[in-house]
PDB file of N, CA and C in Angstrom:
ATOM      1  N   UNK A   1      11.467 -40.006 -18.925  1.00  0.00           N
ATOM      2  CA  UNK A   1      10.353 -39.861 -18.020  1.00  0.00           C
ATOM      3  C   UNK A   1      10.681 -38.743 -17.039  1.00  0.00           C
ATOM      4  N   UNK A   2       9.605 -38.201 -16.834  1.00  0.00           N
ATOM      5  CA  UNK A   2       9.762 -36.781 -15.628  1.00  0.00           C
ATOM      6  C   UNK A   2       9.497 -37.061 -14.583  1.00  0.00           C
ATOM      7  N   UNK A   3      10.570 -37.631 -13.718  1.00  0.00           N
ATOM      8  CA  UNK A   3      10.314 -38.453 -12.368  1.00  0.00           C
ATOM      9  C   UNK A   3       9.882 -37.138 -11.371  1.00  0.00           C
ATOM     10  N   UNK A   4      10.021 -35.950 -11.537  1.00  0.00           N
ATOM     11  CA  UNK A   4       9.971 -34.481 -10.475  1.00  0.00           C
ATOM     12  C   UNK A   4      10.030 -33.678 -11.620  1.00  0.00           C
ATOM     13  N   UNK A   5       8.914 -32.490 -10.960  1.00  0.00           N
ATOM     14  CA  UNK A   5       8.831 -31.037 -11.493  1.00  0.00           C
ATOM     15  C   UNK A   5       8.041 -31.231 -13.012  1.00  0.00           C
ATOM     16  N   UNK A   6       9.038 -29.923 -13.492  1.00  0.00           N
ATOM     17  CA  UNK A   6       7.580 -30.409 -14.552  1.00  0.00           C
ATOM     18  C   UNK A   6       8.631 -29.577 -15.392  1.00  0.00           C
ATOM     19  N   UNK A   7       8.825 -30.451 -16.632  1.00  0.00           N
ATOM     20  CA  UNK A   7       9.904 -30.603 -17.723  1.00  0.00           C
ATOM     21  C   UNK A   7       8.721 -29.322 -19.030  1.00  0.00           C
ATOM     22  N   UNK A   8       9.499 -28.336 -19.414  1.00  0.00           N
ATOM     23  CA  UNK A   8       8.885 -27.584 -20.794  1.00  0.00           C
ATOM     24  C   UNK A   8       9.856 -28.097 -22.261  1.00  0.00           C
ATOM     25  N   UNK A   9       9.025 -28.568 -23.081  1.00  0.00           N
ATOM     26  CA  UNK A   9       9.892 -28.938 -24.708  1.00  0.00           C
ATOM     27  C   UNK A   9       9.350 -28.334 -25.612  1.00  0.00           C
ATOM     28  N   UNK A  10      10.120 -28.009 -26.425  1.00  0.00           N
ATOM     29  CA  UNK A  10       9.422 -27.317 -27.356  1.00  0.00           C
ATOM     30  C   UNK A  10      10.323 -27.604 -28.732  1.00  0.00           C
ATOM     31  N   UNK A  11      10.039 -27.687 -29.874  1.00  0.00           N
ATOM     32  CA  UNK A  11      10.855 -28.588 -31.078  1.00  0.00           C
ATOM     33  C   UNK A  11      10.839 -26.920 -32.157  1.00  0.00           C
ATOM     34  N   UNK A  12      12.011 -26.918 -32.781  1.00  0.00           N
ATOM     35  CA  UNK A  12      12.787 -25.580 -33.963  1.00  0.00           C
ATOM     36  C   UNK A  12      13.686 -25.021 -33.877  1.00  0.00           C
ATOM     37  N   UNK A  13      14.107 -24.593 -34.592  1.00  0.00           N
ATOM     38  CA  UNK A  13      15.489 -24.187 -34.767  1.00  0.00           C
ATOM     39  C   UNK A  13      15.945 -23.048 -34.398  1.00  0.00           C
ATOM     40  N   UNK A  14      14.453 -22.571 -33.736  1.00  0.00           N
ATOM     41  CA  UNK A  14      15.022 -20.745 -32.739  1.00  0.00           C
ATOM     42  C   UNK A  14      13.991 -21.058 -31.426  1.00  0.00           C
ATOM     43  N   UNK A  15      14.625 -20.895 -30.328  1.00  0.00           N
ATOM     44  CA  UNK A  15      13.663 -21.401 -29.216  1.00  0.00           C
ATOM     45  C   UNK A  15      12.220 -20.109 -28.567  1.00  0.00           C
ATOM     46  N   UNK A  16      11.873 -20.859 -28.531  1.00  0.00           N
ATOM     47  CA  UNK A  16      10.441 -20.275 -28.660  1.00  0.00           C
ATOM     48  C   UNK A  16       9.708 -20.681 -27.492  1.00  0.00           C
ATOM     49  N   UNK A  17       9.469 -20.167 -26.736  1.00  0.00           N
ATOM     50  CA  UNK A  17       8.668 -20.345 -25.503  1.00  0.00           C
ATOM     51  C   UNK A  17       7.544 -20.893 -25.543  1.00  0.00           C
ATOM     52  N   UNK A  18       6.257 -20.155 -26.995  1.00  0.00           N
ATOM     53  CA  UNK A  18       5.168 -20.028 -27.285  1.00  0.00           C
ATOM     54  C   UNK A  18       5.304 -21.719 -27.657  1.00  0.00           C
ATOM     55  N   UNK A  19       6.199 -22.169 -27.523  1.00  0.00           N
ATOM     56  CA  UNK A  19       5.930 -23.765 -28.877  1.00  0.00           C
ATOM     57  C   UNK A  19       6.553 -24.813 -27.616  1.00  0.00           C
ATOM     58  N   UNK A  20       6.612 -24.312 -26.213  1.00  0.00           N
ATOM     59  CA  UNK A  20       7.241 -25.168 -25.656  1.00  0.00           C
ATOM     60  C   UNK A  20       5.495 -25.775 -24.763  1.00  0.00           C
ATOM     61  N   UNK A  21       5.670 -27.552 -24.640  1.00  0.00           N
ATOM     62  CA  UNK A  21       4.160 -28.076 -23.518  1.00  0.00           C
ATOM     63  C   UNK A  21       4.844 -28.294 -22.619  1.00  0.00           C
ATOM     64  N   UNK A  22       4.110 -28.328 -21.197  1.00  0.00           N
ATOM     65  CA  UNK A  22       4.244 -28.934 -19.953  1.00  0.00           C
ATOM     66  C   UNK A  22       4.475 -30.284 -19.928  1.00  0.00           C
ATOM     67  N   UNK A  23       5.617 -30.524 -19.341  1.00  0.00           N
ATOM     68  CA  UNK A  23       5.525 -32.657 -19.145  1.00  0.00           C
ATOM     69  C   UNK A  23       5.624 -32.089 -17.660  1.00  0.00           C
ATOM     70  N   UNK A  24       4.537 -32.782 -16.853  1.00  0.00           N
ATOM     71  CA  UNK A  24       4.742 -32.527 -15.000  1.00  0.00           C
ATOM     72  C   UNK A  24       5.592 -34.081 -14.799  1.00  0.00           C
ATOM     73  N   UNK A  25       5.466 -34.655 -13.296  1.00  0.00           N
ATOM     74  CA  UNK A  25       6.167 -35.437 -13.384  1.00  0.00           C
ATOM     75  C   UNK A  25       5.069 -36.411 -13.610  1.00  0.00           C
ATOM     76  N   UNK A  26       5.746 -37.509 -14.192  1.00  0.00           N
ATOM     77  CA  UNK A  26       5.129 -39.098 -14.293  1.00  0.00           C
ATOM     78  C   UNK A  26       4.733 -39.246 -15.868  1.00  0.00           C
ATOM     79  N   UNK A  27       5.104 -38.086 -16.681  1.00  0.00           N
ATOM     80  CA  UNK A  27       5.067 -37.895 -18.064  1.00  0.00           C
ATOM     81  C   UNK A  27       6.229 -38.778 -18.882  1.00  0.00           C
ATOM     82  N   UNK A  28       5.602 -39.262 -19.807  1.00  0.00           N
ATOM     83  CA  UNK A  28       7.017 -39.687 -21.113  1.00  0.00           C
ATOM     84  C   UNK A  28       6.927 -39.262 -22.237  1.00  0.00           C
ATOM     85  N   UNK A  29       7.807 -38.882 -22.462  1.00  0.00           N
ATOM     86  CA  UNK A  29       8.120 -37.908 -23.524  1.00  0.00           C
ATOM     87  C   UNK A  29       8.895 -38.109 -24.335  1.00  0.00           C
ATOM     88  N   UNK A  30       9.291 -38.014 -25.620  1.00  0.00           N
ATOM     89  CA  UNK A  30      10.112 -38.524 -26.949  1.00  0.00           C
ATOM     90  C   UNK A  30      10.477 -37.309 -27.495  1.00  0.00           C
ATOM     91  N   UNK A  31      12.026 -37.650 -27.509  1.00  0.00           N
ATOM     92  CA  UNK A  31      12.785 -36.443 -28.414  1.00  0.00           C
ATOM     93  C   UNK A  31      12.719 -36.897 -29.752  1.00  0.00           C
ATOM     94  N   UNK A  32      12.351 -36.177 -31.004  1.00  0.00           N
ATOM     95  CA  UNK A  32      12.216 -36.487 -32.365  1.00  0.00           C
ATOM     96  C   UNK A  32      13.715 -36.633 -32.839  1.00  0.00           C
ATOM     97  N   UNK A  33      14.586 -38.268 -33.525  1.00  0.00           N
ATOM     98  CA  UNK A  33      15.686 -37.969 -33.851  1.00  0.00           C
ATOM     99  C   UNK A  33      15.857 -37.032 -34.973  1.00  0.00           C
ATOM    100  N   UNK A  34      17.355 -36.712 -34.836  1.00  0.00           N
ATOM    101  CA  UNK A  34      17.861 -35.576 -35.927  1.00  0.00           C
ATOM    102  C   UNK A  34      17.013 -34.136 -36.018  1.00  0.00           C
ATOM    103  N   UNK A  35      15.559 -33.936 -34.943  1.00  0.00           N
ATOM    104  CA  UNK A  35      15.274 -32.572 -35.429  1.00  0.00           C
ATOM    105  C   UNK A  35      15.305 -31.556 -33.995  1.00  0.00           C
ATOM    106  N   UNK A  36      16.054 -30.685 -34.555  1.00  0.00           N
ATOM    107  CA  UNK A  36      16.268 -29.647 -33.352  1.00  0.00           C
ATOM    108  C   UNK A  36      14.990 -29.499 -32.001  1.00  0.00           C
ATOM    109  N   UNK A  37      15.483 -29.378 -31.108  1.00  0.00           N
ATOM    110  CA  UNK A  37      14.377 -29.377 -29.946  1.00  0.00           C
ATOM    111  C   UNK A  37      15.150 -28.304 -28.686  1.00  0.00           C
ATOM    112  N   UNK A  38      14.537 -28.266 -27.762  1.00  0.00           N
ATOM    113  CA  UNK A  38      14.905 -27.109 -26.498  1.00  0.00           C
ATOM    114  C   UNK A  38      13.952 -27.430 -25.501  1.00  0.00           C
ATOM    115  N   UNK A  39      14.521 -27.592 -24.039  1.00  0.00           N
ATOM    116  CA  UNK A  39      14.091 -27.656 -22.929  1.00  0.00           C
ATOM    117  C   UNK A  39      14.013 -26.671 -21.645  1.00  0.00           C
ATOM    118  N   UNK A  40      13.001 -26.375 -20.702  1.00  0.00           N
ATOM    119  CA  UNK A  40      13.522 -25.689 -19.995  1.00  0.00           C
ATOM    120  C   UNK A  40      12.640 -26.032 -18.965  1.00  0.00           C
ATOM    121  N   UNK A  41      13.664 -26.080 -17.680  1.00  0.00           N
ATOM    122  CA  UNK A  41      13.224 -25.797 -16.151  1.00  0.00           C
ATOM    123  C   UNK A  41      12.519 -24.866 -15.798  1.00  0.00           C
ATOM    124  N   UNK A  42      11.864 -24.135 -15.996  1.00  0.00           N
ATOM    125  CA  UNK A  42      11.084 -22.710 -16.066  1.00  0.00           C
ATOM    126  C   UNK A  42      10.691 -22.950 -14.676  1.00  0.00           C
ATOM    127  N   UNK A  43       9.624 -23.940 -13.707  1.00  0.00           N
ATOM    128  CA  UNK A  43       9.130 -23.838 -12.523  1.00  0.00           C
ATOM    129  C   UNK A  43      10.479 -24.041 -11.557  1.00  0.00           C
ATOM    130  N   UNK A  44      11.652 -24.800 -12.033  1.00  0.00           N
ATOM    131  CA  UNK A  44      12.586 -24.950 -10.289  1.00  0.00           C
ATOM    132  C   UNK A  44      13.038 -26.370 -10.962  1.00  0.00           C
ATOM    133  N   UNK A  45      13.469 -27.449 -10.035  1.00  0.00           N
ATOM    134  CA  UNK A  45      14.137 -28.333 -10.311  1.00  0.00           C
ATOM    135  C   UNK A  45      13.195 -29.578 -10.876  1.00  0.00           C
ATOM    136  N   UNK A  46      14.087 -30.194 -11.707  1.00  0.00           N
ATOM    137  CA  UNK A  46      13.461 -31.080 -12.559  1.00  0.00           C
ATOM    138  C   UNK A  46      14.527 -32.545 -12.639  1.00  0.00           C
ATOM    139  N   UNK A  47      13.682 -33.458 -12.527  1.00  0.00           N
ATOM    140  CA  UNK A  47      14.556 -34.735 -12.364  1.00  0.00           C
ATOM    141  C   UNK A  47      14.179 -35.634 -13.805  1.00  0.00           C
ATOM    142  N   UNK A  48      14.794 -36.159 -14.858  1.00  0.00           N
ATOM    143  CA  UNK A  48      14.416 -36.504 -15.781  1.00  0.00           C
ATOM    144  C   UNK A  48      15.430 -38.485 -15.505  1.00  0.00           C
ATOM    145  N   UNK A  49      14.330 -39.303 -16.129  1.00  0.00           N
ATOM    146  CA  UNK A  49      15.284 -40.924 -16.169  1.00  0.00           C
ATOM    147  C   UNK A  49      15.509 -40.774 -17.489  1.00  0.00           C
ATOM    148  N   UNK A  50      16.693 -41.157 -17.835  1.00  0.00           N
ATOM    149  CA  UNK A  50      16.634 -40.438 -19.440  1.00  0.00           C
ATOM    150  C   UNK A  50      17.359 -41.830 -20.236  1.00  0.00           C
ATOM    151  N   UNK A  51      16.643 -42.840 -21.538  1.00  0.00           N
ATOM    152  CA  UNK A  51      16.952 -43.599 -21.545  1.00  0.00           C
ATOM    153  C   UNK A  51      17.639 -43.431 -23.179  1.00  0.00           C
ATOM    154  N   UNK A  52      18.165 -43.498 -23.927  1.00  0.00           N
ATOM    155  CA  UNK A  52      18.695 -43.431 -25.001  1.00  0.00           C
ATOM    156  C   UNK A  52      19.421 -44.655 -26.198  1.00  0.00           C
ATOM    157  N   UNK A  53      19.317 -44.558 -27.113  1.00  0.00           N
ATOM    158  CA  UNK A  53      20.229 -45.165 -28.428  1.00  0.00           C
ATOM    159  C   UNK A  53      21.237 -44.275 -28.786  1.00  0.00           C
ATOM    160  N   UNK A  54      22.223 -44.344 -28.710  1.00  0.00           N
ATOM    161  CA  UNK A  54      23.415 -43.611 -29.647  1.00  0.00           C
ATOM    162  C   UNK A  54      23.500 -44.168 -30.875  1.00  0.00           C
ATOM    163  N   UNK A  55      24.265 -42.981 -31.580  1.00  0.00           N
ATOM    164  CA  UNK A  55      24.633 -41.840 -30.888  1.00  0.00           C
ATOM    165  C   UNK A  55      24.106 -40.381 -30.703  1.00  0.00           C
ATOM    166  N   UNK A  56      24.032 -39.954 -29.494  1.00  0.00           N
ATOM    167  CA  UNK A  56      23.377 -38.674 -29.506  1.00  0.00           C
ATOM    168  C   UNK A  56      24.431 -37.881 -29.101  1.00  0.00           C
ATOM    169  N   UNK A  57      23.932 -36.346 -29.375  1.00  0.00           N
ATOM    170  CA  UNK A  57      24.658 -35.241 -28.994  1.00  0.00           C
ATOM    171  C   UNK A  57      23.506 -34.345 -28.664  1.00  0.00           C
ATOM    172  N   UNK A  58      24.529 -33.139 -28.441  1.00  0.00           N
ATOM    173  CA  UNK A  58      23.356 -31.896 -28.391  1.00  0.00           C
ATOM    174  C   UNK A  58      24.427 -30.916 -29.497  1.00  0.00           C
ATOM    175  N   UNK A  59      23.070 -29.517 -29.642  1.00  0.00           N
ATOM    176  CA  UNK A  59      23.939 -28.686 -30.395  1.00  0.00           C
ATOM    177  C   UNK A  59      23.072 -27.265 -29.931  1.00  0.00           C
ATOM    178  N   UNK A  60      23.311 -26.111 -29.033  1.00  0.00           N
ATOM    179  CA  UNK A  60      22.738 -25.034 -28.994  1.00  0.00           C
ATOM    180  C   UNK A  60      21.727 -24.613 -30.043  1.00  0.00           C
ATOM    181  N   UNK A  61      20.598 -24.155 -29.301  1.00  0.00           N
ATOM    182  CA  UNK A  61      19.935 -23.015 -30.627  1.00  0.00           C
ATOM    183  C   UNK A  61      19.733 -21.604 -29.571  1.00  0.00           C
ATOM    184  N   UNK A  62      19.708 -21.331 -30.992  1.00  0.00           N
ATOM    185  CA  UNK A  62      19.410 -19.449 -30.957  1.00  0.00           C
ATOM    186  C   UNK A  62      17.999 -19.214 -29.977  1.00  0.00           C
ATOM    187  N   UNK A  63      18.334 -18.148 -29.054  1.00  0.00           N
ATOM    188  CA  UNK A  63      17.230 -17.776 -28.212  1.00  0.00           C
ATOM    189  C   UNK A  63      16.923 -16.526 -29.703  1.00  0.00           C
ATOM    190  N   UNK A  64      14.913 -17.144 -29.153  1.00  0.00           N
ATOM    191  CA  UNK A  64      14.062 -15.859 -30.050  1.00  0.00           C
ATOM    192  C   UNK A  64      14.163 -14.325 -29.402  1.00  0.00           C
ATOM    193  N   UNK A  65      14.340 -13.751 -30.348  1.00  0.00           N
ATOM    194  CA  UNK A  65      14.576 -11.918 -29.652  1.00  0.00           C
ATOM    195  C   UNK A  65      13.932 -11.335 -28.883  1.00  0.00           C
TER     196      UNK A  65
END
């Protein structure tokens, strides 16, 4: 949940701005398991409650050119 600010996601395997939506705050939002995704703070600070099943990780993706 996006308790502050306003969270950008966007889901592929090269990050892409064009493919990222707005979550403002009071939004819930679901990461798809096992498929690549990317986030970004773009407006300033962002406070996320972040509730999970393991096991998770993360793994970098490639910024688009």
């Amino acid at each position: 949940m996006v308790l502050s600010g306003t969270l950008y996601f966007g889901t592929g395997e090269v990050w892409d701005e064009s493919k990222m939506k707005a979550y403002p705050a009071g939004t819930f939002y679901t990461e798809p398991a096992g498929a690549p995704h990317f986030v970004w703070a773009k407006d300033g600070d962002v406070i996320l409650q972040v509730t999970a099943m393991g096991p998770t990780g993360s793994k970098p993706v490639a910024r688009s050119p």
